[in-house]
Protein backbone atom coordinates (compact mmCIF):
# COMPACT_ATOMS: atom_id res chain seq x y z
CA UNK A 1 -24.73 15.09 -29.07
CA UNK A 2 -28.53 13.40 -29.05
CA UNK A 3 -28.77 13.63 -32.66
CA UNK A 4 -25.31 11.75 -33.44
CA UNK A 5 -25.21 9.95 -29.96
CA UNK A 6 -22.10 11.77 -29.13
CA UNK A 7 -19.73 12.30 -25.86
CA UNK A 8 -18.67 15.18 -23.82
CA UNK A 9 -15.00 13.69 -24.63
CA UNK A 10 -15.87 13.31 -28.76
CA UNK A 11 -17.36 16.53 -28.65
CA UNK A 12 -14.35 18.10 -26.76
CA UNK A 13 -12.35 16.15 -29.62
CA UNK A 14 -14.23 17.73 -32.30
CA UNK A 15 -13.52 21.45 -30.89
CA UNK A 16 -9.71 20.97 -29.99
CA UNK A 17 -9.43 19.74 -33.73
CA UNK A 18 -10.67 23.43 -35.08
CA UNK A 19 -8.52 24.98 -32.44
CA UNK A 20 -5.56 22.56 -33.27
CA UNK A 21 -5.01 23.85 -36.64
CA UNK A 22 -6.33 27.32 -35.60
CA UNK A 23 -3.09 27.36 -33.30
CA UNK A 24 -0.41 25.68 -35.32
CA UNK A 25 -1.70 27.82 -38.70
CA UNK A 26 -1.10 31.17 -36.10
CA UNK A 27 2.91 31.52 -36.80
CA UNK A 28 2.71 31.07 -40.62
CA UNK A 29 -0.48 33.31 -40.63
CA UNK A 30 1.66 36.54 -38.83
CA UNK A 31 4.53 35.75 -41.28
CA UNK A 32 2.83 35.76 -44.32
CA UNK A 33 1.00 38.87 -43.22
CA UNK A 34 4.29 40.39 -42.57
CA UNK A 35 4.80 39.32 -46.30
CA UNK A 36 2.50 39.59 -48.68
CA UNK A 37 0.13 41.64 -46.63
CA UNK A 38 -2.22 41.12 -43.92
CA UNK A 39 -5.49 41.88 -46.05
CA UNK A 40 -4.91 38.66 -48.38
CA UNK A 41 -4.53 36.36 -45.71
CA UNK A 42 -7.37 37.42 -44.00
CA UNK A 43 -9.60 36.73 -47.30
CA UNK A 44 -8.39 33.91 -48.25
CA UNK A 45 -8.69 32.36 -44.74
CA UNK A 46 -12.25 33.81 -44.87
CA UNK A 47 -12.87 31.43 -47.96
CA UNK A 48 -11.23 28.13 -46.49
CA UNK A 49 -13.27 29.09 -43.36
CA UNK A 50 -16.82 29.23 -44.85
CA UNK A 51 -16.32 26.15 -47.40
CA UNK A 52 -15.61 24.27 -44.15
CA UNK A 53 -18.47 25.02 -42.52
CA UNK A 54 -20.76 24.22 -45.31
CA UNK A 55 -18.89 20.72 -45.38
CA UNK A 56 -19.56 20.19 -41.22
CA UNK A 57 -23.18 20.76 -41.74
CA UNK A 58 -23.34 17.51 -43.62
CA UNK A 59 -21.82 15.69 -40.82
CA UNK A 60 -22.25 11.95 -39.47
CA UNK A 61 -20.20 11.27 -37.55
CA UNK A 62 -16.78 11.88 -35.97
CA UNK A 63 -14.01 10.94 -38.69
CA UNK A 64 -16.85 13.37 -40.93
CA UNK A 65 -16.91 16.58 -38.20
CA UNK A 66 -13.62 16.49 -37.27
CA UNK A 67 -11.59 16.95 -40.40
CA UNK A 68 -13.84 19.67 -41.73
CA UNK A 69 -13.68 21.08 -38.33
CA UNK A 70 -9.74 21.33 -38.71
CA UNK A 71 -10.24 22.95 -41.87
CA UNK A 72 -12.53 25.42 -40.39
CA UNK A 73 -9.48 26.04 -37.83
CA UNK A 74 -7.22 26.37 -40.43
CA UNK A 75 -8.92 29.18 -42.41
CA UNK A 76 -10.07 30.69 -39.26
CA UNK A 77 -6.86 30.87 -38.08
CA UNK A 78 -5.26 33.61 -40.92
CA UNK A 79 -7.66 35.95 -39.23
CA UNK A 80 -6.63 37.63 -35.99
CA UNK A 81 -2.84 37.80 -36.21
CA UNK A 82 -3.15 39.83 -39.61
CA UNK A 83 -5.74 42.30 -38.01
CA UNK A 84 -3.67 42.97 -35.22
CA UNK A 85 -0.73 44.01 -37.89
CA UNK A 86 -3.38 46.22 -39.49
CA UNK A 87 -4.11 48.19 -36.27
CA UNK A 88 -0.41 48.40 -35.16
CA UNK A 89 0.08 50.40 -38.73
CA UNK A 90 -2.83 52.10 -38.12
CA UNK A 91 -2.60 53.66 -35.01
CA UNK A 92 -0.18 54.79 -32.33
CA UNK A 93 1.37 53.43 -29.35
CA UNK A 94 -1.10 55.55 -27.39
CA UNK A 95 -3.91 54.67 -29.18
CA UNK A 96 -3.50 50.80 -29.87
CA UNK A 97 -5.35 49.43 -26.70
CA UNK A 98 -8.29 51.85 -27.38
CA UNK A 99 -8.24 50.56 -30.94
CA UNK A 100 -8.02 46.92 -30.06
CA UNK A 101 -10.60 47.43 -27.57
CA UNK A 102 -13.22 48.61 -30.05
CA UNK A 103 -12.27 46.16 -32.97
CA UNK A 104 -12.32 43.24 -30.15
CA UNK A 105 -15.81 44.29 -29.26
CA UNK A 106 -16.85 43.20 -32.66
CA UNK A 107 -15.90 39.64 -31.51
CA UNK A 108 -18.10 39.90 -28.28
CA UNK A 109 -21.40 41.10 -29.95
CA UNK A 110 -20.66 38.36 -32.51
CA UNK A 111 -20.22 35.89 -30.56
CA UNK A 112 -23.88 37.10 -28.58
CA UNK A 113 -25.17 36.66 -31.48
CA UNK A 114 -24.35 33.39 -32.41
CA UNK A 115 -25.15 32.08 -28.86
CA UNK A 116 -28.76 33.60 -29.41
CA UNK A 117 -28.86 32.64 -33.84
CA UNK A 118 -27.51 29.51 -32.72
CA UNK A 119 -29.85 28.25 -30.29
CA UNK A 120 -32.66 29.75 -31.92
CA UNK A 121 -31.79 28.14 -35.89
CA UNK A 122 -30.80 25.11 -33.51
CA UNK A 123 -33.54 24.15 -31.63
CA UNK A 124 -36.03 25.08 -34.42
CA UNK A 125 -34.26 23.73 -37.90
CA UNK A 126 -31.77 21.61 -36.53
CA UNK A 127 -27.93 21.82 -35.55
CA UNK A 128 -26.96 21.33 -39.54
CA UNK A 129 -28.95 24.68 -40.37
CA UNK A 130 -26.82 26.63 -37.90
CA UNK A 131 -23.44 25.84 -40.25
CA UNK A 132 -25.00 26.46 -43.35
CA UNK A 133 -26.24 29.46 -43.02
CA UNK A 134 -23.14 31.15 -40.98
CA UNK A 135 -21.33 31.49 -44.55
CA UNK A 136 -24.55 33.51 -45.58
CA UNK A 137 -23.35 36.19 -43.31
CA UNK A 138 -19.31 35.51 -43.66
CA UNK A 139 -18.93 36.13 -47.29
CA UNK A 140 -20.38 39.29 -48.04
CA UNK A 141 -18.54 40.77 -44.86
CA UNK A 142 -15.12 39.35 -46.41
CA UNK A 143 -16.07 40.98 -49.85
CA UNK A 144 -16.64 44.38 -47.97
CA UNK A 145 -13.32 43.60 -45.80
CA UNK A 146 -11.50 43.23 -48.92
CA UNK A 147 -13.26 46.87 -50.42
CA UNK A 148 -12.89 48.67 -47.24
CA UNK A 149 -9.43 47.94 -45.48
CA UNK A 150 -6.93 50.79 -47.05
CA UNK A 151 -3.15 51.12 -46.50
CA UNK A 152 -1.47 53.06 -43.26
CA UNK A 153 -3.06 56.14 -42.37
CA UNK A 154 0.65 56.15 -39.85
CA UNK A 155 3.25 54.64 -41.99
CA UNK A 156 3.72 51.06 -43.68
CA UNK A 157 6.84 49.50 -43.01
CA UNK A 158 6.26 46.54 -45.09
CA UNK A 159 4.89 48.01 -48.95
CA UNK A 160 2.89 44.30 -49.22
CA UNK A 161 -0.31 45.95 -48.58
CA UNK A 162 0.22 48.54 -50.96
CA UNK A 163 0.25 46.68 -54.53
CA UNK A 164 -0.13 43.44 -55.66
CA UNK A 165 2.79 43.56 -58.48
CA UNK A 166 5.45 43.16 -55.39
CA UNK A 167 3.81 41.12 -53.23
CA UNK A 168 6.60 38.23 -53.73
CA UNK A 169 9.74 40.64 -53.79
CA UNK A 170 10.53 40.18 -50.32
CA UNK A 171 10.71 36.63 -50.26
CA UNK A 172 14.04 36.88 -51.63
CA UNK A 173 15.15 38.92 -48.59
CA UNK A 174 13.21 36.94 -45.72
CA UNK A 175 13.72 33.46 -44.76
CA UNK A 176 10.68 32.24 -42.97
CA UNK A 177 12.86 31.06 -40.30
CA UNK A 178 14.16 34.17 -39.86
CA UNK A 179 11.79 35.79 -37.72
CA UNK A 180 13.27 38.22 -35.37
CA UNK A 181 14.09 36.61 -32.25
CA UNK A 182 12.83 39.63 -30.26
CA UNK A 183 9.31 37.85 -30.99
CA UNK A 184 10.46 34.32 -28.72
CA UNK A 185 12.13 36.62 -26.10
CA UNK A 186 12.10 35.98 -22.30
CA UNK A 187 9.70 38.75 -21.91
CA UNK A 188 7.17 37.42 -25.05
CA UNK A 189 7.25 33.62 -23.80
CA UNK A 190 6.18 34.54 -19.98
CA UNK A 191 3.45 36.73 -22.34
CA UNK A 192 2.75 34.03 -23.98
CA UNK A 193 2.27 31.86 -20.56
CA UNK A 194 -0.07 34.22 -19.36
CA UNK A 195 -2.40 34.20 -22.47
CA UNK A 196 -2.47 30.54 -22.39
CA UNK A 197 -3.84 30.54 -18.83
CA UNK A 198 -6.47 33.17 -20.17
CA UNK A 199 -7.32 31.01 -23.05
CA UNK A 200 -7.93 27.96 -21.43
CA UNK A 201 -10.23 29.63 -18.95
CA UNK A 202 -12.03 31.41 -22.33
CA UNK A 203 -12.75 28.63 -24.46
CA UNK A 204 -13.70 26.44 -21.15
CA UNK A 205 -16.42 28.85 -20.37
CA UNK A 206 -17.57 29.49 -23.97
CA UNK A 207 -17.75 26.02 -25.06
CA UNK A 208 -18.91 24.50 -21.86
CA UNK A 209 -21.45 27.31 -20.30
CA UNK A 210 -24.07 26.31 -22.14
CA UNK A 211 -24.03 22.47 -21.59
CA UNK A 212 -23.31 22.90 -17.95
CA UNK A 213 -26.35 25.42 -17.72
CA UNK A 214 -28.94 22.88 -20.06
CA UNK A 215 -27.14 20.25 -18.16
CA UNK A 216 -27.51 21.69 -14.55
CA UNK A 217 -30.65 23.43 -14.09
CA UNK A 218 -32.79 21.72 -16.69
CA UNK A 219 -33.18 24.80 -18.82
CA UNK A 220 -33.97 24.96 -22.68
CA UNK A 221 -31.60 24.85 -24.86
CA UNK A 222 -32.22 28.43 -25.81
CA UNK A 223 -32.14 29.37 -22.19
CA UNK A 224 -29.24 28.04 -21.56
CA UNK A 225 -27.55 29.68 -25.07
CA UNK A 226 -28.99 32.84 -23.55
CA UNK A 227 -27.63 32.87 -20.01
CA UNK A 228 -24.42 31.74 -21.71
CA UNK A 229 -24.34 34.58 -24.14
CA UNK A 230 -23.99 36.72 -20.84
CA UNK A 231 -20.33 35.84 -20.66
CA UNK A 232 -19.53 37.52 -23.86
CA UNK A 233 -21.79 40.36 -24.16
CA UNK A 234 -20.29 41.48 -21.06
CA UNK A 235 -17.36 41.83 -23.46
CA UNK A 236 -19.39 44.79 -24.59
CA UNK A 237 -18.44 47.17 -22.06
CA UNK A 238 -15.31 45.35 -20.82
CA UNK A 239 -13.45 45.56 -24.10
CA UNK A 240 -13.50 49.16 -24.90
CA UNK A 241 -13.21 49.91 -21.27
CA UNK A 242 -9.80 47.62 -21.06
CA UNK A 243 -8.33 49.72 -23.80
CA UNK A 244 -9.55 52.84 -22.32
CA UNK A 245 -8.03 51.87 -18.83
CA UNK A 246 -4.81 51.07 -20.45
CA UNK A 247 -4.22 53.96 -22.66
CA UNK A 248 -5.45 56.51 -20.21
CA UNK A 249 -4.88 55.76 -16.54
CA UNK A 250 -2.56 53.80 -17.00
CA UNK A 251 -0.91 55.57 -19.96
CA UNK A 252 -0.28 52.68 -21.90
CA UNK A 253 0.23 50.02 -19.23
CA UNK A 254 -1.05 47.23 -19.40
CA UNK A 255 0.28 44.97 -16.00
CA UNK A 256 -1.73 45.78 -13.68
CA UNK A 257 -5.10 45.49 -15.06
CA UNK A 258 -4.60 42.26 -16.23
CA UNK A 259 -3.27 41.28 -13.03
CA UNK A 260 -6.66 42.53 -11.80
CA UNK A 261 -8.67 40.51 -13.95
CA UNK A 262 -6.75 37.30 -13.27
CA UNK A 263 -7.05 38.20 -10.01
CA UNK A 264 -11.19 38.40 -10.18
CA UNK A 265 -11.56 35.32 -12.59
CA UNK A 266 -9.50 33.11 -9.83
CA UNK A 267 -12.04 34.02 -6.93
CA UNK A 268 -15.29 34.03 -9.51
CA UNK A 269 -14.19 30.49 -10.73
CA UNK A 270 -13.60 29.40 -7.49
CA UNK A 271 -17.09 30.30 -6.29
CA UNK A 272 -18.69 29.02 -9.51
CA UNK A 273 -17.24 25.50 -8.07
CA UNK A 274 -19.06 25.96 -5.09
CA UNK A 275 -22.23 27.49 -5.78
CA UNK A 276 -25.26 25.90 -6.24
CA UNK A 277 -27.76 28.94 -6.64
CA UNK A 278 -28.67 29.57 -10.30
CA UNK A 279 -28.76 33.30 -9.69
CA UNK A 280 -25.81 33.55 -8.25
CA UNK A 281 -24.06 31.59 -10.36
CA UNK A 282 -25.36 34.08 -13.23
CA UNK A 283 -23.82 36.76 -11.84
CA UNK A 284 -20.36 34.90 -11.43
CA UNK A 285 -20.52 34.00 -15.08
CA UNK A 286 -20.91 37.85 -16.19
CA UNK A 287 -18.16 38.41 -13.57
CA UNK A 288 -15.94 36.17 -15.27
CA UNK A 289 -16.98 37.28 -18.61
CA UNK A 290 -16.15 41.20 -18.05
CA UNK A 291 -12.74 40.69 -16.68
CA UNK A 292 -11.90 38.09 -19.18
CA UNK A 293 -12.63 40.37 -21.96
CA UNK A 294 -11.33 43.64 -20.34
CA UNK A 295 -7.65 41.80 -20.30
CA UNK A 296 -7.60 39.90 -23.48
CA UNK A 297 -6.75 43.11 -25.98
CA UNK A 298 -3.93 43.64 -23.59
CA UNK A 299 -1.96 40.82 -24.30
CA UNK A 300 -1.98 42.21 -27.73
CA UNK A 301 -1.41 45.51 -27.31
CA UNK A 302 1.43 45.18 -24.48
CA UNK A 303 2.82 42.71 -27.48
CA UNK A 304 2.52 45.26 -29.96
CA UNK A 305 5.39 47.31 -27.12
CA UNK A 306 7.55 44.35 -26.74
CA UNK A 307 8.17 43.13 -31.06
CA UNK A 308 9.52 45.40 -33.95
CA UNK A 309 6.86 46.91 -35.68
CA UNK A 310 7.92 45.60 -38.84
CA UNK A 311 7.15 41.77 -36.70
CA UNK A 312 3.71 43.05 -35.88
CA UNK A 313 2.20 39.74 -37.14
CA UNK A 314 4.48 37.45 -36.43
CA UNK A 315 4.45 38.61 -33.18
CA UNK A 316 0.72 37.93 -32.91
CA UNK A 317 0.72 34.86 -34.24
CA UNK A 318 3.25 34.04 -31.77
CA UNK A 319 1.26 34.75 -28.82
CA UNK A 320 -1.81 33.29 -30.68
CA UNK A 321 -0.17 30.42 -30.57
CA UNK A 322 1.11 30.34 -27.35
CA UNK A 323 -2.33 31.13 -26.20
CA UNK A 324 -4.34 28.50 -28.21
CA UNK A 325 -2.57 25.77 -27.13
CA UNK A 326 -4.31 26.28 -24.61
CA UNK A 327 -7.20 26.80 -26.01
CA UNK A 328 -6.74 23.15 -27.63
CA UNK A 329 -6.13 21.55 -24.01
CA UNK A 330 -9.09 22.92 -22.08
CA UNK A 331 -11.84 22.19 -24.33
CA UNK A 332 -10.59 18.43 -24.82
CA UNK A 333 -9.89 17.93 -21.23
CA UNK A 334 -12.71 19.95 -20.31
CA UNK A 335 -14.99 17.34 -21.49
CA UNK A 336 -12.62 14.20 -20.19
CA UNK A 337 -13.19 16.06 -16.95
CA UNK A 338 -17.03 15.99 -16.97
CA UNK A 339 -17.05 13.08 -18.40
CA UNK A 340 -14.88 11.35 -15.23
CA UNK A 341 -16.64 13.13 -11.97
CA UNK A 342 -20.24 13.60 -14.00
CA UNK A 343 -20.19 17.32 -12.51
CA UNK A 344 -18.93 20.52 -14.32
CA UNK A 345 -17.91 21.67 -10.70
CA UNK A 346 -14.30 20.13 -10.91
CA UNK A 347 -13.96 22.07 -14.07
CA UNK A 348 -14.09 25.47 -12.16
CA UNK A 349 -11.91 24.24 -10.03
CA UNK A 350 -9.24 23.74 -12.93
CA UNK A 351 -9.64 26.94 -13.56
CA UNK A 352 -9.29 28.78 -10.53
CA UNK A 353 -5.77 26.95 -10.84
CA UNK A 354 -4.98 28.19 -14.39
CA UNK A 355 -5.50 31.62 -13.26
CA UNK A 356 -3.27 31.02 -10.45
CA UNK A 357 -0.34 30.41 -13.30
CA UNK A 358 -1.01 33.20 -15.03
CA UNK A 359 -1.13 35.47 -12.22
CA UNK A 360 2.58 34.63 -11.93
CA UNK A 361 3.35 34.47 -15.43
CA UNK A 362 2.42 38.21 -16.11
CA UNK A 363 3.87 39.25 -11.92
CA UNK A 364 7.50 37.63 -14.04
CA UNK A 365 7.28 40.16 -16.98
CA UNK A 366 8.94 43.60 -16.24
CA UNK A 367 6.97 46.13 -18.07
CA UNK A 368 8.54 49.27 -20.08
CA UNK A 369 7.19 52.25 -22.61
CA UNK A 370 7.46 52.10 -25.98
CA UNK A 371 8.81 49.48 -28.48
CA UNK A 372 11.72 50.24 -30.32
CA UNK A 373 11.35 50.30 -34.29
């Protein structure tokens, strides 16, 4: 923003243009891993995704960042609908939240780290060094992604992770229009509701935290990337601990504890609106952060119970798209909003709203045991 001169509402631009294409790439991303196999999506996302970033490090301006950020989304956005396809072959309907929990923790100590790497490579080489040198890290993980990831240790319903020779055979059995409609059902769309509401109080917080923190209390800019980070790294514990509460006390349910969450975020937001206190305002954004990350696996995993198995990743992508939308809408109007009132308080406000929606989005869904195949 001081470097390029910069608004909240450009900047807000900038990140809803990643998370744009990130959404609207979500339902060809699940079908095509359905298809040809969710290991090739993922790399070949992987690529588009770390070319992009190398081209937003050479930024000017906003017609430069924007574009390459949209790439970014769109390579980024063949990544988590095929994983989730991986771990529904993988594992069983009583182990899926556990498993989502754990692989999901890899996004919250991740994303700690690029709070802290971020800041750090920020404030000391400049905001271009921080996009250059995320690819460093990104590629060889891809190549040993690519190595690694096997076929079903369960079963594999769809034989396009198994050998390249077939990989366009069923093409001349599927229409890509032809998804089942068990993944748009009454049951999936209300899921779907719910998840945006989570989103859009996600990407608020992790886009915003750190401005309204530098902003706010007149902190550093690595400060404020540090008590930021806290919102995510209580993701840590929450993640694996969501799966675990799931699959084991509630023995595969997944309503009530995200009802719970939703139910925590909507006070903690509210009282981040209204607090003043640094301190306390720490320990609301940790609150936040652990129930935001103990529920977000279960939208998965309770979507894993409600699609075919052989619509594993189109059912993701479904509800990844349902969910980034509005991801898209909050960090966009997000900024408009601190832009207009010049105070990130309003913003928690907003959000003690959303959670209000999907409180009564997931109360809608009737819950049952396992999917049929």
């Amino acid at each position: 923003m001081s470097d390029l001169d910069i608004s909240h509402a450009r900047i807000g631009l900038i990140g809803a243009s990643f998370y744009f294409f990130y959404t609207i790439v979500q339902l060809p991303a699940g079908y095509l891993s359905d298809l040809f196999g969710a290991r090739r999506v993922v790399f070949a996302g992987g690529l588009i995704s770390a070319f992009s970033n190398i081209v937003f490090s050479f930024g000017s301006g906003l017609w430069h960042l924007a574009p390459s950020q949209c790439l970014n989304g769109l390579g980024q956005g063949c990544g988590f609908s095929p994983i989730v396809k991986i771990i529904d072959q993988h594992f069983s309907f009583r182990q899926r939240g556990r498993a989502l929990g754990l692989v999901m923790t890899s996004t919250a100590v991740f994303t700690v780290a690029a709070f802290f790497l971020a800041g750090y490579i920020g404030q000391t080489f400049g905001w271009r060094a921080v996009f250059w040198s995320a690819p460093l890290v990104f590629i060889p993980v891809l190549i040993v992604f690519k190595i690694v990831i096997k076929t079903s240790s369960i079963d594999t319903p769809s034989k396009t992770d198994e050998t390249d020779s077939n990989s366009f055979a069923p093409i001349k059995n599927r229409s890509f229009v032809r998804i089942n409609r068990q993944v748009f059902s009454r049951e999936m769309c209300l899921l779907g509701l719910g998840f945006f509401c989570l989103c859009y109080i996600t990407y608020s917080n992790l886009i915003w935290l750190p401005s309204f923190l530098f902003e706010s209390y007149d902190m550093s800019l690595v400060q404020a990337g540090f008590f930021a980070a806290l919102y995510p790294l209580a993701g840590i514990i929450s993640r694996p601990l969501g799966g675990y509460v799931s699959d084991v006390i509630f023995k595969g349910g997944k309503k009530k504890t995200i009802l719970i969450g939703f139910l925590v975020i909507l006070i903690s937001t509210f009282l981040l609106s209204r607090m003043e206190d640094l301190t306390i305002n720490v320990y609301l954004i940790i609150l936040i952060g652990f129930f935001d990350n103990l529920i977000g696996l279960l939208f998965f995993a309770w979507m894993l119970d409600l699609v075919p198995k052989n619509s594993s990743g189109s059912g993701a992508g479904a509800l990844q798209f349902f969910g980034h939308t509005g991801t898209i809408l909050s960090i966009y109007f997000s900024g408009i909003t601190v832009d207009f009132f010049h105070s990130y308080r309003p913003l928690f406000m907003i959000l003690s709203a959303i959670s209000i929606l999907g409180i009564i989005s997931i109360w809608l869904i009737p819950e049952s045991g396992e999917k049929s195949v």
